[in-house]
PDB file of N, CA and C in Angstrom:
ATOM      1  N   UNK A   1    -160.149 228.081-109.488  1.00  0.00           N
ATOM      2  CA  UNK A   1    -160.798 226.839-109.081  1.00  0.00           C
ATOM      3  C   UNK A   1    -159.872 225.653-109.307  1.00  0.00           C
ATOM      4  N   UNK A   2    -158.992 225.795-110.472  1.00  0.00           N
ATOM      5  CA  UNK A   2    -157.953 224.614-110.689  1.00  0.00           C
ATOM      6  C   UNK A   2    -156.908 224.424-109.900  1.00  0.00           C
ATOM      7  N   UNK A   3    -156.700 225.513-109.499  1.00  0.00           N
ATOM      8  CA  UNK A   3    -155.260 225.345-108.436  1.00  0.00           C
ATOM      9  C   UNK A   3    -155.426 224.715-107.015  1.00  0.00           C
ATOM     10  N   UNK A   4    -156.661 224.905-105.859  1.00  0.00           N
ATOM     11  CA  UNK A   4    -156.637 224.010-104.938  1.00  0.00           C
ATOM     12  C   UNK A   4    -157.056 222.811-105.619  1.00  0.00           C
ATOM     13  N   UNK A   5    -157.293 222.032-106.326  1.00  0.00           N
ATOM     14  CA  UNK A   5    -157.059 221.307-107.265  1.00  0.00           C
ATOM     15  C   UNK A   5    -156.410 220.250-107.552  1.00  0.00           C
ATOM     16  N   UNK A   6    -155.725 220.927-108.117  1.00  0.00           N
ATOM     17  CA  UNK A   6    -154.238 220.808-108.265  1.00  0.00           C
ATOM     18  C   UNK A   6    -153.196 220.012-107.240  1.00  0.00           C
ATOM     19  N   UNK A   7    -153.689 221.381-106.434  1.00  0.00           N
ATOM     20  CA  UNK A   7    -152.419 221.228-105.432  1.00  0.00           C
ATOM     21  C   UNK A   7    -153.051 220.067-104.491  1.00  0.00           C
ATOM     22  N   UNK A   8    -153.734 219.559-104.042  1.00  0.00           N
ATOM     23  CA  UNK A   8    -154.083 218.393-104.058  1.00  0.00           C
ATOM     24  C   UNK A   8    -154.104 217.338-104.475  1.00  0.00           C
ATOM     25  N   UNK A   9    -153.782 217.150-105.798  1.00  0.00           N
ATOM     26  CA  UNK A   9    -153.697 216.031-106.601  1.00  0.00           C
ATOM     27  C   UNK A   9    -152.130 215.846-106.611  1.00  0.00           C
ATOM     28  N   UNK A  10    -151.772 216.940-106.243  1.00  0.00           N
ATOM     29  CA  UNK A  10    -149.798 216.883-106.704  1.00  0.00           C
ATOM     30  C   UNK A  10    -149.789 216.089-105.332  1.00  0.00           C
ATOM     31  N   UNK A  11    -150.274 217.044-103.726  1.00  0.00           N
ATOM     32  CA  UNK A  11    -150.046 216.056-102.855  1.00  0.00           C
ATOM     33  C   UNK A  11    -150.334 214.859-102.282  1.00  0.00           C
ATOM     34  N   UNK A  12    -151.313 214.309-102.997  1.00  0.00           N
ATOM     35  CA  UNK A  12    -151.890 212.789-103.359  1.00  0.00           C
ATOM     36  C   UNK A  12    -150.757 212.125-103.754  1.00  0.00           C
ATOM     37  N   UNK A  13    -150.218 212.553-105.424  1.00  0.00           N
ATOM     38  CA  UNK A  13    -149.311 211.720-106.020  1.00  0.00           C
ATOM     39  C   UNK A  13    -148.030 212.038-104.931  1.00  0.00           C
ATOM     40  N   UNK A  14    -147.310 212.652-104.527  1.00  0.00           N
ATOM     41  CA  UNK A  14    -146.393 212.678-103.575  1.00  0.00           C
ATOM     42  C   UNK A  14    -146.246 212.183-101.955  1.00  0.00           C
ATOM     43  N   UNK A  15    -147.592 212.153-101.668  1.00  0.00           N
ATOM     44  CA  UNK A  15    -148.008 210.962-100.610  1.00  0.00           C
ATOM     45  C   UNK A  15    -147.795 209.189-100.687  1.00  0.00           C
ATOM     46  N   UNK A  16    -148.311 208.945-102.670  1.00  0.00           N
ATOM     47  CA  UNK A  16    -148.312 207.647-103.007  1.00  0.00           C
ATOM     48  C   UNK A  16    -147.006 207.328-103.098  1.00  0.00           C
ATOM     49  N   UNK A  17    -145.931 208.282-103.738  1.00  0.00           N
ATOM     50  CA  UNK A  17    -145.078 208.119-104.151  1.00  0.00           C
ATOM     51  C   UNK A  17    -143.839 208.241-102.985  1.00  0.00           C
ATOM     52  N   UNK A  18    -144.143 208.564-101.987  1.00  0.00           N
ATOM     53  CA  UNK A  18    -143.154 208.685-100.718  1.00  0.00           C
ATOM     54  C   UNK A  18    -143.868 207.171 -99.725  1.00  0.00           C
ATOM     55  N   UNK A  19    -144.920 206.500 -99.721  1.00  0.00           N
ATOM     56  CA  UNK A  19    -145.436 205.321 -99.202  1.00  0.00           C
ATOM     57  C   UNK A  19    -144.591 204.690-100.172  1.00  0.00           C
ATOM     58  N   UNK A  20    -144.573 204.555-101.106  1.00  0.00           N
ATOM     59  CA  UNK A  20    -144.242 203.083-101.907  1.00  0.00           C
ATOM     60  C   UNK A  20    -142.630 203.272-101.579  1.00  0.00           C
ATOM     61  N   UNK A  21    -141.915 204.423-101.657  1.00  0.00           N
ATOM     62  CA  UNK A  21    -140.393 204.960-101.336  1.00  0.00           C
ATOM     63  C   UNK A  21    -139.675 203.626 -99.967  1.00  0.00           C
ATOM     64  N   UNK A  22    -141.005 204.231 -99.118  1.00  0.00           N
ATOM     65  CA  UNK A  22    -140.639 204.269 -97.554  1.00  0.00           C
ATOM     66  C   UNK A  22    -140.962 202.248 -97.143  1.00  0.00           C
ATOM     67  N   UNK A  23    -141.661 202.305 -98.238  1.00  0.00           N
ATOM     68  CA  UNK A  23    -142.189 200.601 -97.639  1.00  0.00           C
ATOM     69  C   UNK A  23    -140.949 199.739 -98.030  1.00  0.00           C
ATOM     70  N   UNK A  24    -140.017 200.204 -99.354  1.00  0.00           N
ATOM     71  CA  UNK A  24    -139.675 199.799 -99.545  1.00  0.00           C
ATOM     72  C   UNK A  24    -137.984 199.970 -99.183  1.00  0.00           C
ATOM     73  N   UNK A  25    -137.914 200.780 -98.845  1.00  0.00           N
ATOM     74  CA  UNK A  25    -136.654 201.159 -97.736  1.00  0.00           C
ATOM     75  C   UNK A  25    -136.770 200.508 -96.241  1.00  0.00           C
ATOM     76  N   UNK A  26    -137.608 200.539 -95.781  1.00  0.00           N
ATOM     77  CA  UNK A  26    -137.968 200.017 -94.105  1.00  0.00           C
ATOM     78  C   UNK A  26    -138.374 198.123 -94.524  1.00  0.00           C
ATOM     79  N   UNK A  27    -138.848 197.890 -95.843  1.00  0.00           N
ATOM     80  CA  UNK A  27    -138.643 196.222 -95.550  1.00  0.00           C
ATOM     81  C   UNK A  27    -138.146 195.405 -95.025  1.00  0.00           C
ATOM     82  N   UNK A  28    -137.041 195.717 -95.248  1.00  0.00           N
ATOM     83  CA  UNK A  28    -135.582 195.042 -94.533  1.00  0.00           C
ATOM     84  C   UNK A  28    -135.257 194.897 -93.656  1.00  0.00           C
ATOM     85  N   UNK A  29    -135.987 196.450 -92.697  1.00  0.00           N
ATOM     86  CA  UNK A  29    -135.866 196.796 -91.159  1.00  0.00           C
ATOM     87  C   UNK A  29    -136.953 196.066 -90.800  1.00  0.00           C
ATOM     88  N   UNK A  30    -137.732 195.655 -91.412  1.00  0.00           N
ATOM     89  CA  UNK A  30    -139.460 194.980 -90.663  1.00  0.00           C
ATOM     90  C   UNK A  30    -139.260 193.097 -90.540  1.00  0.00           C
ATOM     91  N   UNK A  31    -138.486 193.341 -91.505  1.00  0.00           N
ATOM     92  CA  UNK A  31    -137.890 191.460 -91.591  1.00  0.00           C
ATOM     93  C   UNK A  31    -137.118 191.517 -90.446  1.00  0.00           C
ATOM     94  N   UNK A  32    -135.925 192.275 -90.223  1.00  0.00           N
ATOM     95  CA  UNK A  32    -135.034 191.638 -89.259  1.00  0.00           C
ATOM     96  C   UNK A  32    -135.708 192.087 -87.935  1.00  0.00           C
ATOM     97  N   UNK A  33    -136.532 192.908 -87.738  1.00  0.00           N
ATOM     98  CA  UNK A  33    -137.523 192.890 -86.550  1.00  0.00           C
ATOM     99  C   UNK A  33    -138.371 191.924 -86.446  1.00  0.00           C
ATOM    100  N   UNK A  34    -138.781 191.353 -87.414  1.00  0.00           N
ATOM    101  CA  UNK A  34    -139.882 190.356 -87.162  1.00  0.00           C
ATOM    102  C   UNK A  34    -138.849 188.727 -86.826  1.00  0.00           C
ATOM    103  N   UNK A  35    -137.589 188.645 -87.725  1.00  0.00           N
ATOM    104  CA  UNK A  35    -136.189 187.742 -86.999  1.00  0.00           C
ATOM    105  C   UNK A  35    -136.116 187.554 -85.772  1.00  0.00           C
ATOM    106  N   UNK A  36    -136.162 188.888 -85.214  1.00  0.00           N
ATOM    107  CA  UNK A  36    -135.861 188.862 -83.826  1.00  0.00           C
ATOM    108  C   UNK A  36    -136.834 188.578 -82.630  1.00  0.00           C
ATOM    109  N   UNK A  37    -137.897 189.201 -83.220  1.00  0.00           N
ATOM    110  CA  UNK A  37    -139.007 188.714 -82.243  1.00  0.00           C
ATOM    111  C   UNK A  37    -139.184 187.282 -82.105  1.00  0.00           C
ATOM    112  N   UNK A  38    -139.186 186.494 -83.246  1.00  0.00           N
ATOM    113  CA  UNK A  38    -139.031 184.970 -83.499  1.00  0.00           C
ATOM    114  C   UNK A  38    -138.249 184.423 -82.533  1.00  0.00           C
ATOM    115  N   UNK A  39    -137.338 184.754 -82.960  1.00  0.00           N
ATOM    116  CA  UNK A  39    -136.307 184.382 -81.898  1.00  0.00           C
ATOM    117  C   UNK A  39    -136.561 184.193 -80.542  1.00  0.00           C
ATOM    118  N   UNK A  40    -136.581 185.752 -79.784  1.00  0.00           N
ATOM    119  CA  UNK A  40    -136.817 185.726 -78.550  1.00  0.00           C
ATOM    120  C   UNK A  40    -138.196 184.912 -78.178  1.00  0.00           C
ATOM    121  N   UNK A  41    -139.200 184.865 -78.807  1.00  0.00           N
ATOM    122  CA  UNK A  41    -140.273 183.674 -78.833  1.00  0.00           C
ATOM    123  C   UNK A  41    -140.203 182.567 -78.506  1.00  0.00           C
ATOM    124  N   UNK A  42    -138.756 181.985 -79.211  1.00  0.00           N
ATOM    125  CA  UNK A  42    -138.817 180.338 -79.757  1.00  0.00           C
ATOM    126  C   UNK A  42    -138.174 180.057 -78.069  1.00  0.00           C
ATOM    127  N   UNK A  43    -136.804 180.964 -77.905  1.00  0.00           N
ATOM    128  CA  UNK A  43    -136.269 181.373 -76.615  1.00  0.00           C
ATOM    129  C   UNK A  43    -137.290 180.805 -75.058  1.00  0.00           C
ATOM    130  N   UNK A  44    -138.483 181.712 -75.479  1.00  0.00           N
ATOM    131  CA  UNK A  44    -139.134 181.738 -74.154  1.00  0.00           C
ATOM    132  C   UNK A  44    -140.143 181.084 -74.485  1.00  0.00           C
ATOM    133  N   UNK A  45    -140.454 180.034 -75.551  1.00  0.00           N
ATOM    134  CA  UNK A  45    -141.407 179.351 -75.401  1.00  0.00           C
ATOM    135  C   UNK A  45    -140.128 178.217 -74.864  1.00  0.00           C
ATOM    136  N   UNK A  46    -138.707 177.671 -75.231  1.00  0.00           N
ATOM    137  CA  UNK A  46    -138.064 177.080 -74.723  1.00  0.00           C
ATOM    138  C   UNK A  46    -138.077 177.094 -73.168  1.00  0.00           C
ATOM    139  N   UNK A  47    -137.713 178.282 -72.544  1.00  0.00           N
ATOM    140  CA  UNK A  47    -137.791 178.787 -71.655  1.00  0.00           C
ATOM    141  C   UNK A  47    -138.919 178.180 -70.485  1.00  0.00           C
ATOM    142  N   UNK A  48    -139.927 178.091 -70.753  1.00  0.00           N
ATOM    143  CA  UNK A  48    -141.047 177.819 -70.343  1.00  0.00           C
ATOM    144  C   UNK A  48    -141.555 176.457 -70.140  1.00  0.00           C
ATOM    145  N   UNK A  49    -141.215 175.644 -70.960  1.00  0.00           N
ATOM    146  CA  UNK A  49    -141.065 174.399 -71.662  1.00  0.00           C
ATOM    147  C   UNK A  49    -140.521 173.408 -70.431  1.00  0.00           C
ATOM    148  N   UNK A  50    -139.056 174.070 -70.399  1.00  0.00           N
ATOM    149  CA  UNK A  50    -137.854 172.880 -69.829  1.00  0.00           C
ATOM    150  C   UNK A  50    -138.850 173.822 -67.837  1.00  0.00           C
ATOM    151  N   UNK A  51    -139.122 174.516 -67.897  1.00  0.00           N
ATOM    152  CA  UNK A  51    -139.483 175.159 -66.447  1.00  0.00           C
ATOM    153  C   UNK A  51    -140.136 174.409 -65.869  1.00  0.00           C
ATOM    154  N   UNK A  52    -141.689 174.258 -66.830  1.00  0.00           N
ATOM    155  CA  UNK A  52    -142.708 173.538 -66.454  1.00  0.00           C
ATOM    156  C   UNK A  52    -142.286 171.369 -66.107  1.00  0.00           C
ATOM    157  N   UNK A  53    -141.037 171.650 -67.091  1.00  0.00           N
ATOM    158  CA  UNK A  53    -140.832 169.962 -67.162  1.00  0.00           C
ATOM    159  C   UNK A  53    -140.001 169.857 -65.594  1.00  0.00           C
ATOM    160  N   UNK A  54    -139.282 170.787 -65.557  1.00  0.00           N
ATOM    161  CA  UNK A  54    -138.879 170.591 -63.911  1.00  0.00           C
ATOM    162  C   UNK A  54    -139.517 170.611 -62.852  1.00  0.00           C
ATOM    163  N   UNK A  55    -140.397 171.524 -63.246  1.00  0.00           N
ATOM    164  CA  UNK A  55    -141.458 171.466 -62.241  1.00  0.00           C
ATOM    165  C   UNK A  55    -142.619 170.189 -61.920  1.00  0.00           C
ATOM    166  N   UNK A  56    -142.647 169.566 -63.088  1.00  0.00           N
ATOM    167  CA  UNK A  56    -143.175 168.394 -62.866  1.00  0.00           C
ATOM    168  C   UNK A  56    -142.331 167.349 -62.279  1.00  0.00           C
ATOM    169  N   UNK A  57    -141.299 167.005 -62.640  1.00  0.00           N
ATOM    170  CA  UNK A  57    -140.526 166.438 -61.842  1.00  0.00           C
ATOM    171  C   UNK A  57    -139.981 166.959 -60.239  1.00  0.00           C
ATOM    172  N   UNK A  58    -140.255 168.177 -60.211  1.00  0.00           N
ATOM    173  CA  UNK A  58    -140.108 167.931 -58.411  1.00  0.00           C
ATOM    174  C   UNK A  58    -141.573 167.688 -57.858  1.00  0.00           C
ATOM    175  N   UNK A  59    -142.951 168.032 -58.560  1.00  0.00           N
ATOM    176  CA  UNK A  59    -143.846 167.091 -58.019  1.00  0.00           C
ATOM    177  C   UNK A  59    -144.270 165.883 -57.756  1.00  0.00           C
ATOM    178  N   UNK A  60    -143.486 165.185 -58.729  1.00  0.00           N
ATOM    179  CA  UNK A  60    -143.653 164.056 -58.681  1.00  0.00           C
ATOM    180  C   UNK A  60    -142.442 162.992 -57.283  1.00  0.00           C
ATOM    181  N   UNK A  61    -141.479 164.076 -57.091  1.00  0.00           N
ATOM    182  CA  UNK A  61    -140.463 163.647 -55.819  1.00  0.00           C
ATOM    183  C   UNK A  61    -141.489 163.547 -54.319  1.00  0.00           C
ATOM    184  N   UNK A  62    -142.350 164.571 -54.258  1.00  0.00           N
ATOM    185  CA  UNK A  62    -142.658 165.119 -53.069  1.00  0.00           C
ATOM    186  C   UNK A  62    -143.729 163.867 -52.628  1.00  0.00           C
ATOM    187  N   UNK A  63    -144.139 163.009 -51.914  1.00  0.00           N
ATOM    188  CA  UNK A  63    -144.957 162.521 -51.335  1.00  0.00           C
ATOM    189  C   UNK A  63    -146.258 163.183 -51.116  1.00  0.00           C
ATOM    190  N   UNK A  64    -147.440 162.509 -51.744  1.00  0.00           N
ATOM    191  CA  UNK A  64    -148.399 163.107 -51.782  1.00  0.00           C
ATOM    192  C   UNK A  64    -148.854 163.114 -49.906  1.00  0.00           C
ATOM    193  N   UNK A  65    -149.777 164.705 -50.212  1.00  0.00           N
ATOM    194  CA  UNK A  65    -149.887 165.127 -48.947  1.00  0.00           C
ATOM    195  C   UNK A  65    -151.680 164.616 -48.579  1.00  0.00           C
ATOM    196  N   UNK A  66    -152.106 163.979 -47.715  1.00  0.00           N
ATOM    197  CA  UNK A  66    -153.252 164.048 -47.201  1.00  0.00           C
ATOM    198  C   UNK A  66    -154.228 164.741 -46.234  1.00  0.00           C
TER     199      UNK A  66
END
């Protein structure tokens, strides 16, 4: 009765103990992924920004239509 048990509780603690391993190995990788996404963000909210501002300025060229 002790041994499935057991062997359950060993693979509990070796589950906890390979999560805390792994979170803390891949941190580093989750920061400079989350860097980058920023980035390309700031990028295409720029992106978007100067688009829309041109675009207002060629509406404002065009003679309104009746």
């Amino acid at each position: 009765m002790r041994h499935p048990i057991l062997k359950l509780a060993a693979v509990g603690v070796l589950g906890f103990a390979l999560w805390k391993v792994a979170a803390i190995a891949f941190l580093p990788l989750v920061g400079f992924l989350l860097k980058g996404v920023l980035i390309v963000a700031l990028v295409m909210l720029a992106m978007w920004f100067f688009q829309k501002k041109r675009q207002d300025e060629k509406d404002k060229e065009k003679p309104a239509e009746r």
